[in-house]
C-alpha atoms as a PDB file:
ATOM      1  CA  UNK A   1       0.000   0.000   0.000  1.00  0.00           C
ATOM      2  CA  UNK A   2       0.725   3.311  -0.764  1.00  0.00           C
ATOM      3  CA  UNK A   3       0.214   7.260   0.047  1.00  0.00           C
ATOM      4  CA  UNK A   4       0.140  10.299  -0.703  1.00  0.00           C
ATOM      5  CA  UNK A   5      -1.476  13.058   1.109  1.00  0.00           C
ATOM      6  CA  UNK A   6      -4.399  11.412   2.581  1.00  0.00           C
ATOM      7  CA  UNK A   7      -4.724   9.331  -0.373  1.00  0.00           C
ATOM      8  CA  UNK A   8      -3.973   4.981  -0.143  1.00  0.00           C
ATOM      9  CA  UNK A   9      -3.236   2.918  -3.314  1.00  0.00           C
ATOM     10  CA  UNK A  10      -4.489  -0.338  -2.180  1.00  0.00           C
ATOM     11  CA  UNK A  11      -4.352  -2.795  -4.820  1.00  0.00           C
ATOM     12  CA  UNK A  12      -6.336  -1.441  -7.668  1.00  0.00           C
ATOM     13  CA  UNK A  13      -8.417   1.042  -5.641  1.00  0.00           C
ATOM     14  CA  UNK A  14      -7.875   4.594  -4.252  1.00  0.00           C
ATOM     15  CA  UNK A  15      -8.867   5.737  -0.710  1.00  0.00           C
ATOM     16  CA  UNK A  16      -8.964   9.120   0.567  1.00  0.00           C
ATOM     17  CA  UNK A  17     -10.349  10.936   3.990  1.00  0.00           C
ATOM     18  CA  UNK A  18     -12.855  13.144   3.434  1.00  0.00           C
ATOM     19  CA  UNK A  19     -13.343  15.470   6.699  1.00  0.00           C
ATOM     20  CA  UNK A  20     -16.050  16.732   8.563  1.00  0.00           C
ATOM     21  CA  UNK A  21     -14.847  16.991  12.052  1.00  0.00           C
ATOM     22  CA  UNK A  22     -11.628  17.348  14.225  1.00  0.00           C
ATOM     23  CA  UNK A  23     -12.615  16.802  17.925  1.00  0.00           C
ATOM     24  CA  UNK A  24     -10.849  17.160  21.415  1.00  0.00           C
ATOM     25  CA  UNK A  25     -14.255  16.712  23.130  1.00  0.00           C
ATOM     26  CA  UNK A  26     -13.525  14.131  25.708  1.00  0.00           C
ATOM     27  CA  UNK A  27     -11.538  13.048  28.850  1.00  0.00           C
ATOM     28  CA  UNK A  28     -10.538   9.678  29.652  1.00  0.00           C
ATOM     29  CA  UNK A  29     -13.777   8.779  32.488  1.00  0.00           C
ATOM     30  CA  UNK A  30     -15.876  10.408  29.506  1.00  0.00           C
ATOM     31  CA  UNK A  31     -14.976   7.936  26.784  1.00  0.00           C
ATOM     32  CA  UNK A  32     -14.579   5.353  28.825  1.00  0.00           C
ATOM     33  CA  UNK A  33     -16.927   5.688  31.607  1.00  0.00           C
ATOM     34  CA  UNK A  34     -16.629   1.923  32.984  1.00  0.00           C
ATOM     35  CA  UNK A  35     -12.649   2.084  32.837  1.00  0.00           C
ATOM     36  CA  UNK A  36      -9.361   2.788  34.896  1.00  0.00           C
ATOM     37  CA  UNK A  37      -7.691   5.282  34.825  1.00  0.00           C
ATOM     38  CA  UNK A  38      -4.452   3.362  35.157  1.00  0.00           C
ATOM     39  CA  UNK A  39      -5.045   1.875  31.562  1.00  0.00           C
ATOM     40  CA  UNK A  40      -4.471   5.736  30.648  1.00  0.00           C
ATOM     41  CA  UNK A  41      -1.464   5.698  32.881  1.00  0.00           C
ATOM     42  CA  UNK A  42       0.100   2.418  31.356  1.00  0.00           C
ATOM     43  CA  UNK A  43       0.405   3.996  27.818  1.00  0.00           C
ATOM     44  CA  UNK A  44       0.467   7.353  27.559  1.00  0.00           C
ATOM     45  CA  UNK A  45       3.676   7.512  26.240  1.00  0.00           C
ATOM     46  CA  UNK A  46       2.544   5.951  23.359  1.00  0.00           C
ATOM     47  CA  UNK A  47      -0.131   7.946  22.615  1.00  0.00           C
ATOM     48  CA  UNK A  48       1.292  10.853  20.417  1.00  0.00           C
ATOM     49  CA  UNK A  49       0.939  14.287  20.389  1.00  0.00           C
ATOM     50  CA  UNK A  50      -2.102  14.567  17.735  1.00  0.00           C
ATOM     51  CA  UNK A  51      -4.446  11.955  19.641  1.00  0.00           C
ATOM     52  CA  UNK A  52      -3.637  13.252  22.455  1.00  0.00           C
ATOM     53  CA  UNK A  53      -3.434  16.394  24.495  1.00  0.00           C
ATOM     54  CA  UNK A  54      -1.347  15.784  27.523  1.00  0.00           C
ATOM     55  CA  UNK A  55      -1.427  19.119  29.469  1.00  0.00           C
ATOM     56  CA  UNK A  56      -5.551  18.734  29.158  1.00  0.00           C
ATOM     57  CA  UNK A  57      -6.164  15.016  29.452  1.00  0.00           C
ATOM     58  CA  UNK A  58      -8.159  15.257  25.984  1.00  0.00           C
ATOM     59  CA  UNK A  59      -8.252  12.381  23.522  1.00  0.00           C
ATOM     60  CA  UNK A  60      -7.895  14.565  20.368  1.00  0.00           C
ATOM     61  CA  UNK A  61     -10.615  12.142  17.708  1.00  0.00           C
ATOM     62  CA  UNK A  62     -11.992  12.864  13.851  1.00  0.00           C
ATOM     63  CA  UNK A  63     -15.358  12.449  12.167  1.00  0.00           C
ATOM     64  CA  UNK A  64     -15.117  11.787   8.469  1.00  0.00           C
ATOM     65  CA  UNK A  65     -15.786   9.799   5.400  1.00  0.00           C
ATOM     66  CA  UNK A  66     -13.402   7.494   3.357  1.00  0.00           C
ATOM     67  CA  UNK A  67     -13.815   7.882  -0.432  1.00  0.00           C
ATOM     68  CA  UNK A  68     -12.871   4.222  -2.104  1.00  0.00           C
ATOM     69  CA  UNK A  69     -12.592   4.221  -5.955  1.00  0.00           C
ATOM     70  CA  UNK A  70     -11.968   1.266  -7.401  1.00  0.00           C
ATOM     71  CA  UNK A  71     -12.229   0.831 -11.518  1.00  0.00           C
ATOM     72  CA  UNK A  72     -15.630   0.208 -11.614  1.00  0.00           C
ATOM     73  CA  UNK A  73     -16.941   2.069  -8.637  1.00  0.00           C
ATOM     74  CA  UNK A  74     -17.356   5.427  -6.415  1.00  0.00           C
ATOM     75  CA  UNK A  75     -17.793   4.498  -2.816  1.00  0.00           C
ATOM     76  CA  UNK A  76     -18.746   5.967   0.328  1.00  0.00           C
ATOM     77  CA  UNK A  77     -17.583   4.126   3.048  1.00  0.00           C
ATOM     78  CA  UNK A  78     -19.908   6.127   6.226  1.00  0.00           C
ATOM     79  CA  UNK A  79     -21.392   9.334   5.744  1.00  0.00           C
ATOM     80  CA  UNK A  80     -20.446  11.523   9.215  1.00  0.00           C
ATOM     81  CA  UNK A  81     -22.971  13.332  10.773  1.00  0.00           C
ATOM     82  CA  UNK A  82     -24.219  15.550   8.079  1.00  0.00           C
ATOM     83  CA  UNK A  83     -25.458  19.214   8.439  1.00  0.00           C
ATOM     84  CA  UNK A  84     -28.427  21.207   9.834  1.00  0.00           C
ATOM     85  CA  UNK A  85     -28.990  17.637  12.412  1.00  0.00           C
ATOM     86  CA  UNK A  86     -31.106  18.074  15.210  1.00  0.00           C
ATOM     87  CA  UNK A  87     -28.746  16.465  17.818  1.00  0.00           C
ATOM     88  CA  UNK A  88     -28.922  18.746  20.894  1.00  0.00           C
ATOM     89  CA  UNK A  89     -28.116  15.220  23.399  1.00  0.00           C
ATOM     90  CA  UNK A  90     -24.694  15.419  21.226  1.00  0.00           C
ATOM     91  CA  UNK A  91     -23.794  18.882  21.665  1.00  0.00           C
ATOM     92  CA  UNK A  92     -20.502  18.840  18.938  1.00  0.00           C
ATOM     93  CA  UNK A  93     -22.628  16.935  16.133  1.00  0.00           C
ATOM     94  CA  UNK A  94     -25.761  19.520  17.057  1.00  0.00           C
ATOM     95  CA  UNK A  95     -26.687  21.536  13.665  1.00  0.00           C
ATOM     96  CA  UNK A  96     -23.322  21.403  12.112  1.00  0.00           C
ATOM     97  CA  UNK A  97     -22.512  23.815   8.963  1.00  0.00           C
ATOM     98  CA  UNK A  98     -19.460  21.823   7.917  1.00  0.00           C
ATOM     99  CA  UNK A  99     -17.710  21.656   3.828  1.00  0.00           C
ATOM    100  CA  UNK A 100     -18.140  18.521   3.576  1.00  0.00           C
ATOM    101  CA  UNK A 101     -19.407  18.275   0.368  1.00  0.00           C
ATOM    102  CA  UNK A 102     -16.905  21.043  -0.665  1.00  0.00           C
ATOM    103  CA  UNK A 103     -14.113  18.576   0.437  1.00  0.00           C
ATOM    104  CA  UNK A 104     -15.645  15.939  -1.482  1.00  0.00           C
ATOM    105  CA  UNK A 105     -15.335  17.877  -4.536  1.00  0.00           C
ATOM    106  CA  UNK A 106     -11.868  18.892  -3.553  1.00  0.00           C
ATOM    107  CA  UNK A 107     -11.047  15.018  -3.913  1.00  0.00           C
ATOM    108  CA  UNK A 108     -12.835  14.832  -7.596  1.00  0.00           C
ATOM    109  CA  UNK A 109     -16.224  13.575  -7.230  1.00  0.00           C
ATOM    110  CA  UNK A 110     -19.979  14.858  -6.760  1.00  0.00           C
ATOM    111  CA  UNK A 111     -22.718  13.743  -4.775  1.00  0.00           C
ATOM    112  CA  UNK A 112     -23.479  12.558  -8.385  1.00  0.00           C
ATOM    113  CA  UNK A 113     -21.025  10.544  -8.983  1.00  0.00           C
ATOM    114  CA  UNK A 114     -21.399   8.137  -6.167  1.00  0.00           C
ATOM    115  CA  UNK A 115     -22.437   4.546  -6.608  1.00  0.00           C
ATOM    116  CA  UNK A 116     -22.588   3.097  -3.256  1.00  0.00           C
ATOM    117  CA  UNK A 117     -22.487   3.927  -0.014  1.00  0.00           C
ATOM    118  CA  UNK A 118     -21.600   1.750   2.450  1.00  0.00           C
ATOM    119  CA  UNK A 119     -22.722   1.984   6.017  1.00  0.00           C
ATOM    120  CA  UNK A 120     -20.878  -0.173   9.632  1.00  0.00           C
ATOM    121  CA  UNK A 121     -24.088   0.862  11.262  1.00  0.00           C
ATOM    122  CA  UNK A 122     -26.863   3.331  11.926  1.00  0.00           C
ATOM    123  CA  UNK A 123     -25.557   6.237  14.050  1.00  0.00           C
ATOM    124  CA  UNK A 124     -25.620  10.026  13.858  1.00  0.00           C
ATOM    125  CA  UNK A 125     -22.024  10.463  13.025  1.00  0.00           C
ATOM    126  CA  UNK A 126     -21.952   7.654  10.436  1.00  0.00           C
ATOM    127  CA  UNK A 127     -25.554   8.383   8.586  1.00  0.00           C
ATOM    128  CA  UNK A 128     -25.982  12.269   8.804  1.00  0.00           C
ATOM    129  CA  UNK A 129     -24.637  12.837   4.834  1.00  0.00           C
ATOM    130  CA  UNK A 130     -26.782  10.022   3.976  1.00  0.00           C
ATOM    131  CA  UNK A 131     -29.527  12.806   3.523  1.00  0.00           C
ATOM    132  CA  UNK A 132     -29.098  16.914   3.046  1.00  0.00           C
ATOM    133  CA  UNK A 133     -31.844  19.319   3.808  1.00  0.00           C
ATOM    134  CA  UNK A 134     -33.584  20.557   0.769  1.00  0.00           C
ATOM    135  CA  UNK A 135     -36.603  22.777   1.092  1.00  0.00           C
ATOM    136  CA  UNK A 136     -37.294  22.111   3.982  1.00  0.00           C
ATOM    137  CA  UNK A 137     -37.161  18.195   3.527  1.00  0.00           C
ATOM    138  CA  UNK A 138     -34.599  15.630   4.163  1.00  0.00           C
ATOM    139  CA  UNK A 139     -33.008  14.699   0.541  1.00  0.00           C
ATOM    140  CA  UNK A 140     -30.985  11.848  -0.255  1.00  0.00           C
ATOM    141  CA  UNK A 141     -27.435  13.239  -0.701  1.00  0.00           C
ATOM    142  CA  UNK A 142     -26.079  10.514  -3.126  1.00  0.00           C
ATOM    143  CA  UNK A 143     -29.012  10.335  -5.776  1.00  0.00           C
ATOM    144  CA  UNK A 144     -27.553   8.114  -7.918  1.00  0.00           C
ATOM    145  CA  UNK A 145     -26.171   5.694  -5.405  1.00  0.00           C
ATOM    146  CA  UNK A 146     -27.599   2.215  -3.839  1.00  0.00           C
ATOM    147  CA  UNK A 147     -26.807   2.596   0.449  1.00  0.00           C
ATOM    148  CA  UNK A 148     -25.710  -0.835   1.359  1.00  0.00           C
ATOM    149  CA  UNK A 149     -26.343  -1.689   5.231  1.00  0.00           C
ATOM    150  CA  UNK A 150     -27.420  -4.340   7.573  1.00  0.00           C
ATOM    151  CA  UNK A 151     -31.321  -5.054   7.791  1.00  0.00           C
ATOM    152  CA  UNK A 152     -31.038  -5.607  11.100  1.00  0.00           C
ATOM    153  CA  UNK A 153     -29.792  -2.470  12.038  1.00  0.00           C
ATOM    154  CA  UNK A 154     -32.899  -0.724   9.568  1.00  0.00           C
ATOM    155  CA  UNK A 155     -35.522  -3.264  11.395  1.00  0.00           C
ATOM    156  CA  UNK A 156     -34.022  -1.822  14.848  1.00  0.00           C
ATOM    157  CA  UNK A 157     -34.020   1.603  13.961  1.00  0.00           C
ATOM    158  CA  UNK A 158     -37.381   1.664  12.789  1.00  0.00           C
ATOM    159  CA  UNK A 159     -38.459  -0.195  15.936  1.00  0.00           C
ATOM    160  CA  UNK A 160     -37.240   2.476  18.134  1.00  0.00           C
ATOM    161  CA  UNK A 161     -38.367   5.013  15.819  1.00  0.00           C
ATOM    162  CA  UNK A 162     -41.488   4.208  15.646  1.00  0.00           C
ATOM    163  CA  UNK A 163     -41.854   3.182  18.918  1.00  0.00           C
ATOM    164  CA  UNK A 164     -42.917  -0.767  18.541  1.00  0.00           C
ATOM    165  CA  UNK A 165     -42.186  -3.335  20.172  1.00  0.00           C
ATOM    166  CA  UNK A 166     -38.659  -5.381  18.655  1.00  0.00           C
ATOM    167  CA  UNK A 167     -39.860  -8.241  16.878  1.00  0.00           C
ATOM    168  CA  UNK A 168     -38.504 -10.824  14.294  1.00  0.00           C
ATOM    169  CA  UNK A 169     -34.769  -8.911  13.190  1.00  0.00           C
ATOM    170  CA  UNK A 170     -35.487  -6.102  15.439  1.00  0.00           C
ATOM    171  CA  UNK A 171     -35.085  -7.675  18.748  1.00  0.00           C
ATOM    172  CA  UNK A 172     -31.768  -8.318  19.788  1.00  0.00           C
ATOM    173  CA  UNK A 173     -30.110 -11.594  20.021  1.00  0.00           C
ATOM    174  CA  UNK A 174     -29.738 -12.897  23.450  1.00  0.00           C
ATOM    175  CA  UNK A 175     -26.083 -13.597  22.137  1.00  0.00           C
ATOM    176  CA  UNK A 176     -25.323  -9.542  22.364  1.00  0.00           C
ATOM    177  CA  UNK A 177     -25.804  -9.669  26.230  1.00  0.00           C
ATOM    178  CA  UNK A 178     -27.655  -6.737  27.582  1.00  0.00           C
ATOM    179  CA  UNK A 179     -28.759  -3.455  26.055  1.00  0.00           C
ATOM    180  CA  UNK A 180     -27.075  -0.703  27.964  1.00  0.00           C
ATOM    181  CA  UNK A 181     -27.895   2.100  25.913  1.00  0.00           C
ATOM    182  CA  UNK A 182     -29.578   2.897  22.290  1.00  0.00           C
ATOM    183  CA  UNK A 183     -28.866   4.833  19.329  1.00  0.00           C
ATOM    184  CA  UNK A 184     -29.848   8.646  19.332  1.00  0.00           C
ATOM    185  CA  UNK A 185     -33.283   9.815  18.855  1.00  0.00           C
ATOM    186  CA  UNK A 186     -34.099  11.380  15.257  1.00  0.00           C
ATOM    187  CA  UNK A 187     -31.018   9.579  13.243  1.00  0.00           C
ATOM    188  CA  UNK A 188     -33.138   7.440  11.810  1.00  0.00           C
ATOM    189  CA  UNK A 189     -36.201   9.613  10.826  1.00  0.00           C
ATOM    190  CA  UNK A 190     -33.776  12.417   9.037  1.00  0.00           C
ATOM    191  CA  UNK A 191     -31.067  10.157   7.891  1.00  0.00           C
ATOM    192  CA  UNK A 192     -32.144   6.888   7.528  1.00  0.00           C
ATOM    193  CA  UNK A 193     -36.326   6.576   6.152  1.00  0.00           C
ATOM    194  CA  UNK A 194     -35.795   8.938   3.596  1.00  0.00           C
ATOM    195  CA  UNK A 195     -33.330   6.897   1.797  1.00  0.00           C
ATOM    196  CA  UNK A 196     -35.374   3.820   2.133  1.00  0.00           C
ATOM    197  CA  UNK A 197     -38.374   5.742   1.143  1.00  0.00           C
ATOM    198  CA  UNK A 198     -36.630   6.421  -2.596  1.00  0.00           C
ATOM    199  CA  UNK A 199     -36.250   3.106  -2.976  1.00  0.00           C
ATOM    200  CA  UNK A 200     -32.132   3.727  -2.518  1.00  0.00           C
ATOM    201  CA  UNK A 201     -31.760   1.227   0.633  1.00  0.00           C
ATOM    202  CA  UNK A 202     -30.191  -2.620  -0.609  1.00  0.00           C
ATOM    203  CA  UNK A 203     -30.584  -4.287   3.323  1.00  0.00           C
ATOM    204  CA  UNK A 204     -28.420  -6.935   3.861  1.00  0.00           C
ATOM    205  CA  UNK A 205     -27.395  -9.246   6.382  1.00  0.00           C
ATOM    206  CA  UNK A 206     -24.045  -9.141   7.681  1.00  0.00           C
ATOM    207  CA  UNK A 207     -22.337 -12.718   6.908  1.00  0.00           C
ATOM    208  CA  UNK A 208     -19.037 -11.923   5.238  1.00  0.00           C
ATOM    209  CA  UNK A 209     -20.346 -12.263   1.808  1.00  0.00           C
ATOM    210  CA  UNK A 210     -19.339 -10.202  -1.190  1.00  0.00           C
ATOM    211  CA  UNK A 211     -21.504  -7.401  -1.412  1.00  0.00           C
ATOM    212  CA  UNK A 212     -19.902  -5.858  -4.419  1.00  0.00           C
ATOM    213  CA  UNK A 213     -16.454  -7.695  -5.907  1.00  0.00           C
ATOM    214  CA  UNK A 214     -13.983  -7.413  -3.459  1.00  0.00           C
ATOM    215  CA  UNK A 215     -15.612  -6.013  -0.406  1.00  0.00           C
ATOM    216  CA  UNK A 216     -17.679  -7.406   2.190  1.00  0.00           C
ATOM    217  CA  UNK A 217     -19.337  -7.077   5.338  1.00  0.00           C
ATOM    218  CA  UNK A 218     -17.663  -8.409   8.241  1.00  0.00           C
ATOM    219  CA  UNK A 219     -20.154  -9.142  11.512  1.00  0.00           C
ATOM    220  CA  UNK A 220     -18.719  -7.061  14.532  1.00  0.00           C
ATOM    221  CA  UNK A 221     -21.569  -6.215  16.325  1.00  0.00           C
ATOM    222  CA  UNK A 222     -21.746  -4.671  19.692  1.00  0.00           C
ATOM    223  CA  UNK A 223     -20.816  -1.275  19.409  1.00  0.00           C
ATOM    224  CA  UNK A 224     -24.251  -0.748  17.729  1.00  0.00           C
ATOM    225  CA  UNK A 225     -26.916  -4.368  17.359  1.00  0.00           C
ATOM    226  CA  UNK A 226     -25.848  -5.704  13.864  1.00  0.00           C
ATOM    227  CA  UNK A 227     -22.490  -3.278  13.323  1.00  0.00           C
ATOM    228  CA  UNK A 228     -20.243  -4.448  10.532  1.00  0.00           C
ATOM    229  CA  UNK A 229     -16.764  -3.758   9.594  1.00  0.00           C
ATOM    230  CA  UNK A 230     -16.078  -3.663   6.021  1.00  0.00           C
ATOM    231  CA  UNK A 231     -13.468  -5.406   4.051  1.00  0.00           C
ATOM    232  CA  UNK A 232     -11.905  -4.315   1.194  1.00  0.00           C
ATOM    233  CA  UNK A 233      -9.800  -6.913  -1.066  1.00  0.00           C
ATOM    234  CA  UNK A 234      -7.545  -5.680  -4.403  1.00  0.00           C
ATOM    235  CA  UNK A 235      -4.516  -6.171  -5.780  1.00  0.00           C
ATOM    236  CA  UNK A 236      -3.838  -8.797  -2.934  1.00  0.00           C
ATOM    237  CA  UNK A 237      -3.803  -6.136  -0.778  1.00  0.00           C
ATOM    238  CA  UNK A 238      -6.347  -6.272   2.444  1.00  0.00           C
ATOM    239  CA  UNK A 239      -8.109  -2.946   3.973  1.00  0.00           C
ATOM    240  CA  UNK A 240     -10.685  -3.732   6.933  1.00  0.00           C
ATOM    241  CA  UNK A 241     -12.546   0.145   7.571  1.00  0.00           C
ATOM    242  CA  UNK A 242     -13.621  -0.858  11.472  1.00  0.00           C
ATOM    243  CA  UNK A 243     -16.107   1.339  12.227  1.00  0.00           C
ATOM    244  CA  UNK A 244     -17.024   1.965  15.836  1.00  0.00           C
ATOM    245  CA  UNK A 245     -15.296  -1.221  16.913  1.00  0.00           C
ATOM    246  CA  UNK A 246     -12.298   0.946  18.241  1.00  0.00           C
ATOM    247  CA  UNK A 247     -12.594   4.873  18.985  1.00  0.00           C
ATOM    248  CA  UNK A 248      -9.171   5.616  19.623  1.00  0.00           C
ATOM    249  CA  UNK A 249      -5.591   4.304  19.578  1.00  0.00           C
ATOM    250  CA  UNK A 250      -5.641   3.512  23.397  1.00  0.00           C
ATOM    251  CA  UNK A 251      -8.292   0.479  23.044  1.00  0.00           C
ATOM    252  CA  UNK A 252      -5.545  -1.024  20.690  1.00  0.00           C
ATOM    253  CA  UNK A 253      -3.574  -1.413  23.978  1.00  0.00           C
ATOM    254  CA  UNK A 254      -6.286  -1.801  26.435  1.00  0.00           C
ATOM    255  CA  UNK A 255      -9.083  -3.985  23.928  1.00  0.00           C
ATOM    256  CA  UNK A 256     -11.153  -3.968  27.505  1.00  0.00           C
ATOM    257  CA  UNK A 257     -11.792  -0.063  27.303  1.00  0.00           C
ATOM    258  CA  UNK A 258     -15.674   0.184  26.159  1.00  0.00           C
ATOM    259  CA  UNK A 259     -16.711   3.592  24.951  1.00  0.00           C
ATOM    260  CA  UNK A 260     -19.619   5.955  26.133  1.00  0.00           C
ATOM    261  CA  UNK A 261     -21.380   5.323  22.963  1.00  0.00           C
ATOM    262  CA  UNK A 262     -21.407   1.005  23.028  1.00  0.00           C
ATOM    263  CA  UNK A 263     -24.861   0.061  22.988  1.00  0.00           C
ATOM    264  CA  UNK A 264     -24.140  -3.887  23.924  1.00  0.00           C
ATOM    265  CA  UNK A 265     -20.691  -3.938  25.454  1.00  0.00           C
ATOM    266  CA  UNK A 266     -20.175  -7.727  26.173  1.00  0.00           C
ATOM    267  CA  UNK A 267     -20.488  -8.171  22.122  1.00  0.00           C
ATOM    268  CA  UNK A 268     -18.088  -4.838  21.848  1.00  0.00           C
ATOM    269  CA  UNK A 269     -15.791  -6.490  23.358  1.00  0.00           C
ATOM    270  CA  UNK A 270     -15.895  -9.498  21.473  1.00  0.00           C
ATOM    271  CA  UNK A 271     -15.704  -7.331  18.396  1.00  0.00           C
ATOM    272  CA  UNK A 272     -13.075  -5.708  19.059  1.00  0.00           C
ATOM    273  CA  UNK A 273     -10.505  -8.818  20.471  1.00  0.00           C
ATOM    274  CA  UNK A 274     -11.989 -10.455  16.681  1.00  0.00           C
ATOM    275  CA  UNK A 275     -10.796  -7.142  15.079  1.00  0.00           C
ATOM    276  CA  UNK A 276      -7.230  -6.943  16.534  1.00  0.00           C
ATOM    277  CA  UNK A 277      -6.284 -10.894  15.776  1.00  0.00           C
ATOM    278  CA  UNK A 278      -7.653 -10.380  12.351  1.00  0.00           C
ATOM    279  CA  UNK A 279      -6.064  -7.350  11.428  1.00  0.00           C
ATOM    280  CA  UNK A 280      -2.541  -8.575  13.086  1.00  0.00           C
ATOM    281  CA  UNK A 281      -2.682 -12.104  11.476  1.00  0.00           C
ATOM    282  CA  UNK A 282      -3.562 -10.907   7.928  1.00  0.00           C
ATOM    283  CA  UNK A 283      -1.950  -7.536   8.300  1.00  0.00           C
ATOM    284  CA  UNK A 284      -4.492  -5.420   6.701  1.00  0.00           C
ATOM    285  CA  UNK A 285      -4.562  -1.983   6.759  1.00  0.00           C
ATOM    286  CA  UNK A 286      -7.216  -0.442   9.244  1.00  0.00           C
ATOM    287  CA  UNK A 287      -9.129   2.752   8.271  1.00  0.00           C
ATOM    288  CA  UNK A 288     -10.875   4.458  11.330  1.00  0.00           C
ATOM    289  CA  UNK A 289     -13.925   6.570  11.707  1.00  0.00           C
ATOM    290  CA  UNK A 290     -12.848   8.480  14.622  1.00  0.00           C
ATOM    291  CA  UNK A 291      -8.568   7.663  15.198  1.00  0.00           C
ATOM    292  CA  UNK A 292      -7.088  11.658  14.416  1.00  0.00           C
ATOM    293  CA  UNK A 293      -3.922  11.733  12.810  1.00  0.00           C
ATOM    294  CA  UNK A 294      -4.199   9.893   9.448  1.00  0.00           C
ATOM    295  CA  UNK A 295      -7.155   7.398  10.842  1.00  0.00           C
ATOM    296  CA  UNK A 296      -5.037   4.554   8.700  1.00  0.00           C
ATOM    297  CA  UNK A 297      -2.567   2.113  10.390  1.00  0.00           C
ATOM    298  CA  UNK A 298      -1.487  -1.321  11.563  1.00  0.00           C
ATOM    299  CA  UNK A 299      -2.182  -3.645  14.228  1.00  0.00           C
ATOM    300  CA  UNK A 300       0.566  -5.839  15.359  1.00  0.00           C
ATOM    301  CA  UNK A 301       1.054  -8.396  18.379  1.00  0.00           C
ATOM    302  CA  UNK A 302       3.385  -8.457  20.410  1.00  0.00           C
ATOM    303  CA  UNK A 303       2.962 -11.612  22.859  1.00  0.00           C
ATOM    304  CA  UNK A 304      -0.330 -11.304  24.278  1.00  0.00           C
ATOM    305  CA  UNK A 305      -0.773  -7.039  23.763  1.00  0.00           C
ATOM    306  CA  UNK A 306      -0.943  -5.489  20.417  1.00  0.00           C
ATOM    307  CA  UNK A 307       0.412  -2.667  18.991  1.00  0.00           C
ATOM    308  CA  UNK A 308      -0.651   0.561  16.582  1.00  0.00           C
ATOM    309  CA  UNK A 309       1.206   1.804  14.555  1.00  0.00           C
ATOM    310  CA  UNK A 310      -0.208   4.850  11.878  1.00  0.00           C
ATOM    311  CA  UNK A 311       0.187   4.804   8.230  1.00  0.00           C
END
């Protein structure tokens, strides 16, 4: 694999970060409200200077998109949190006026030109693009493009939207172990039904299949009920884009840390130790939602702890 500013050759396929937001929003009991502090204390010498800000205590984290071309394809993998958002529970994602689709054209392609997008899982700050508001209604943002994400997560949301009870693929599998929390009010109604609604939604389950050649969706759920990491293959190359399974480079060292925002932690954590032995054994390249710096890198093990390492 190769870069160049912000851009990854991978194979036969270009990937590029497209921004929304940079964040330094949280303190270590925040993120990690069921942790120690001592797993802070046991590596923060290896947590450098842009993820984290030492004299504060402040994980410094990103919101973003990553762009995938490929020959055939334009790709979306996540969609941020979008503008104009009711999200007042979420103060930094609340109403945003952000150039994100500025950036996007800075990188070559239109709303347009996009053919799929690609979603880990139905949260505010991975859905909000998914729809722009256009007189005074929620528009899809990528017209021409199929949104590819787990059914279960769409029978869930709609569930809680709507207020039902979970039934059938909305009610969580015993296997998840309890429900601590559940995704944000509104995400759904603004970012997710209007998509579905014009007929751009493909649901899927998440079984490792090919979705489109080359890529699939890998089951990691926990962080959110059906969340899926996606896998990109080309060129012999491997790129896994993780999602929510990890917020930031310290849960690379300390895999127990669950963050604020896990809805069914004894899955996250499952997730997460599948995630690190994957990525290590087939040494993939890992592209992260909310890691700062370049949000690419390597996982390594060294005996029984593993190691980060950007790209």
């Amino acid at each position: 694999m190769t870069q160049a500013t912000n851009t990854y050759c991978l194979g036969d396929a270009t990937i590029t970060r497209i921004d929304e937001l940079r964040l330094a929003a949280f303190k270590f009991d925040a993120l990690y409200p069921d942790g120690e502090l001592q797993a802070l204390e046991r590596h923060r010498e290896r947590l450098e200077a842009g993820s984290f800000d030492a004299a504060t205590g402040t994980f410094i984290q990103s919101i973003h998109s990553w762009l995938v071309r490929t020959p055939d394809h334009t790709i979306l993998i996540d969609t941020a949190t979008g503008n104009d958002k009711n999200r007042p529970e979420i103060p930094p994602l609340h109403r945003l006026n952000q150039p994100f689709l500025a950036r996007l054209a800075a990188a070559g392609v239109t709303p347009e030109q996009v053919n799929y997008v690609l979603l880990t899982h139905v949260h505010a700050d991975h859905v909000g693009w998914n729809t722009r508001l256009v007189d005074g209604r929620w528009t899809p943002t990528f017209p021409n493009a199929t949104y590819i994400f787990s059914g279960i997560e769409q029978a869930y949301g709609e569930s809680l939207a709507t207020g039902t009870e979970p039934t059938g693929a909305a009610r969580p599998d015993p296997v998840l172990g309890p429900a601590l929390r559940k995704p944000a009010d509104r995400v759904y109604d603004d970012s997710v039904r209007p998509v579905i609604d014009a007929g751009l939604a493909r649901l899927i389950p998440v079984d490792g299949d090919e979705v489109l050649e080359g890529i699939s969706f890998i089951p990691t759920p926990g962080h959110s009920i059906d969340h899926a990491s996606i896998r990109l293959v080309s060129g012999g190359e491997q790129a896994l884009f993780a999602g929510d399974v990890m917020h930031h480079p310290l849960q690379v060292y300390e895999p127990s840390l669950n963050s604020c925002f896990c809805e069914f932690p004894e899955a996250a954590l499952r997730s997460r130790a599948f995630v690190l032995e994957d990525a290590a054994e087939r040494g993939a390249t890992i592209f992260t939602t909310h890691f700062a710096q370049s949000s690419a890198g390597r996982i390594s093990r060294t005996g029984e702890r593993f190691i980060w390492k950007f790209v």
